[in-house]
C-alpha atoms as a PDB file:
ATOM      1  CA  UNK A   1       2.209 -29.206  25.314  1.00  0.00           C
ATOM      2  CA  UNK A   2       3.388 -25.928  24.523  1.00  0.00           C
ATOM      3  CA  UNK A   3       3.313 -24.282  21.023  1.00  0.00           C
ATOM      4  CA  UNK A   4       4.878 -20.907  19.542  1.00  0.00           C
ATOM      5  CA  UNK A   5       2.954 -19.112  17.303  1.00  0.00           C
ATOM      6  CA  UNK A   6       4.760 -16.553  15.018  1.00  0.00           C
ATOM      7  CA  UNK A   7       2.570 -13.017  15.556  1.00  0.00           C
ATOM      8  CA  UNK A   8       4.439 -10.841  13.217  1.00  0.00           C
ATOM      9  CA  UNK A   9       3.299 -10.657   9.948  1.00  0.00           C
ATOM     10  CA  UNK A  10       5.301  -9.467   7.111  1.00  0.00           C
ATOM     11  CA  UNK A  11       3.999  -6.574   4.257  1.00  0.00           C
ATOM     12  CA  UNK A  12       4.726  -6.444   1.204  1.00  0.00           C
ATOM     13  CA  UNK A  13       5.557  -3.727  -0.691  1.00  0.00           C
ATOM     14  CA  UNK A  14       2.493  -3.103  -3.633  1.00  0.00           C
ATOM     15  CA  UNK A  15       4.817  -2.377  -6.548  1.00  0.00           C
ATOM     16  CA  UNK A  16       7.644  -4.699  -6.308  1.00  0.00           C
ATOM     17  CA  UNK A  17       6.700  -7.284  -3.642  1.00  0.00           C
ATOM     18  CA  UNK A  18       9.626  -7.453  -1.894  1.00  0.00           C
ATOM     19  CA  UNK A  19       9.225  -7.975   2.009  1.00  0.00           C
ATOM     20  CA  UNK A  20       9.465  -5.309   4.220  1.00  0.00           C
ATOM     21  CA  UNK A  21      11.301  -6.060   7.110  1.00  0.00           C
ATOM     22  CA  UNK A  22      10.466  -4.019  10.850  1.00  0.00           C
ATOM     23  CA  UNK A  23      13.794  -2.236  10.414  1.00  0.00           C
ATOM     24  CA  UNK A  24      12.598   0.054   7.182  1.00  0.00           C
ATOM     25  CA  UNK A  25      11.434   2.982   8.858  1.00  0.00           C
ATOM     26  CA  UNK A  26      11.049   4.877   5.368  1.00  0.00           C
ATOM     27  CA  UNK A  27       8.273   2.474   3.878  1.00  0.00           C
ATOM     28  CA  UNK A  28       4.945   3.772   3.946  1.00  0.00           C
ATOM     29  CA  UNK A  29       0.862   2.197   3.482  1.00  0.00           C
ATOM     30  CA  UNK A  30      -1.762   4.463   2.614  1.00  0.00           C
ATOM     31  CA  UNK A  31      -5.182   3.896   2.475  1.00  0.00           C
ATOM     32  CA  UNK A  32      -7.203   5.672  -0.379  1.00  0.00           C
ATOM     33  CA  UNK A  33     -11.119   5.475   0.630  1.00  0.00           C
ATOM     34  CA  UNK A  34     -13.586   4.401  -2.023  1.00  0.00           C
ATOM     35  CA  UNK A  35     -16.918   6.723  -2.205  1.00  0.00           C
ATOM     36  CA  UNK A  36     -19.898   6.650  -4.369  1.00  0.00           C
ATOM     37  CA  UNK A  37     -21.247   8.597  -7.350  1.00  0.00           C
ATOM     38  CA  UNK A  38     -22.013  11.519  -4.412  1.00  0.00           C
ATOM     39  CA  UNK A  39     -18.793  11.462  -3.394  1.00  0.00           C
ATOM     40  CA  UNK A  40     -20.084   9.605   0.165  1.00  0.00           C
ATOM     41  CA  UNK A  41     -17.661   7.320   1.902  1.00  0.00           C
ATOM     42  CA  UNK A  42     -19.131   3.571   1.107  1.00  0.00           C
ATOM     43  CA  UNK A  43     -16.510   2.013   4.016  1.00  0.00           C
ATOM     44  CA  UNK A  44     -14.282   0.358   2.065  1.00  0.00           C
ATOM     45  CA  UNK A  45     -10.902   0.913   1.385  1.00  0.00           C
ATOM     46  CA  UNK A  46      -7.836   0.305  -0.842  1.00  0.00           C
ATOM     47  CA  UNK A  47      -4.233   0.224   1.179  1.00  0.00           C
ATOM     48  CA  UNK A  48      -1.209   0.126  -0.372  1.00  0.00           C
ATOM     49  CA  UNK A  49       2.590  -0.322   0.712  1.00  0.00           C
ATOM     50  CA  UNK A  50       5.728   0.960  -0.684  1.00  0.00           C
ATOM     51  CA  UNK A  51       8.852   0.080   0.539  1.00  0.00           C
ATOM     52  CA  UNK A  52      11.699   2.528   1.213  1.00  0.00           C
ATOM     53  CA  UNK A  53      13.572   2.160  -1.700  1.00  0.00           C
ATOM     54  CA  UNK A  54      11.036   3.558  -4.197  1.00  0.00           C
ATOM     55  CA  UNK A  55      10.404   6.641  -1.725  1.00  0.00           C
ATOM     56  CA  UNK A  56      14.257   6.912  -1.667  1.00  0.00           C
ATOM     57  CA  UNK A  57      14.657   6.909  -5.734  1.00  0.00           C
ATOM     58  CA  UNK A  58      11.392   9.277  -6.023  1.00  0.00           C
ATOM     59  CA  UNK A  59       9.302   6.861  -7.750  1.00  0.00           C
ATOM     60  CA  UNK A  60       6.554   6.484  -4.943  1.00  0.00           C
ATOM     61  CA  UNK A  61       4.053   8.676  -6.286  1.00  0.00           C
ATOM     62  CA  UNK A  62       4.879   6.895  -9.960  1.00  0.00           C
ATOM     63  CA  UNK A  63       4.140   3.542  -7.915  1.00  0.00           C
ATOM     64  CA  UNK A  64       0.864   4.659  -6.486  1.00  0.00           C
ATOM     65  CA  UNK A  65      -0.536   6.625  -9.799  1.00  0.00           C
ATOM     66  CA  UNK A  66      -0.226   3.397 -11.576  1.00  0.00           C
ATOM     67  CA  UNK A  67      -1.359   1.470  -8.723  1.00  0.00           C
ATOM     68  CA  UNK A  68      -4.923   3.404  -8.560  1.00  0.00           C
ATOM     69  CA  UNK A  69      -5.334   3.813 -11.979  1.00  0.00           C
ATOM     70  CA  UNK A  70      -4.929  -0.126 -12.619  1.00  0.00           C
ATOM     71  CA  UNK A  71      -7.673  -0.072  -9.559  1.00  0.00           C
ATOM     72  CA  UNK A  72     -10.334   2.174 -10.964  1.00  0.00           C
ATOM     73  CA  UNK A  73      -9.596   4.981  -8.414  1.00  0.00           C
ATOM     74  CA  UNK A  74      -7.735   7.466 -10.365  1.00  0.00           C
ATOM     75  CA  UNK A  75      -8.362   7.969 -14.188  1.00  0.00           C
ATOM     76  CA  UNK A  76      -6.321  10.061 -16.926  1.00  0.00           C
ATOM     77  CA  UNK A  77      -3.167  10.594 -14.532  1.00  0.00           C
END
């Protein structure tokens, strides 16, 4: 018995959740490192994705402010 198993796996974009398809070559995941009070890396990390049409419209960096702020990484931006 033979069985197909589905490999891809879909993201989803942080901000608005819609599913970004292999065809949107202008979405984007970045990964923001987490350190301690020393500023040493602690290995872990935050990623986040953001599809193409918030880089398109300019509101990416918007997006990802308010995405590390509600976080903890980022404070008074």
């Amino acid at each position: 018995m033979r069985r197909e198993i589905n490999l891809c796996v879909h993201c989803k974009c942080s901000t608005t959740n819609h599913i970004i398809r292999a065809n949107n070559h202008t979405s984007i995941q970045i990964s923001i490192s987490k350190v301690d009070e020393n500023s040493r890396y602690t290995s872990d990390n935050q990623s986040y994705v953001l599809c193409g049409f918030l880089c398109a419209h300019g509101k990416s960096d918007d997006s990802l402010n308010r995405l590390c702020q509600c976080d903890g990484n980022v404070r008074n931006v």
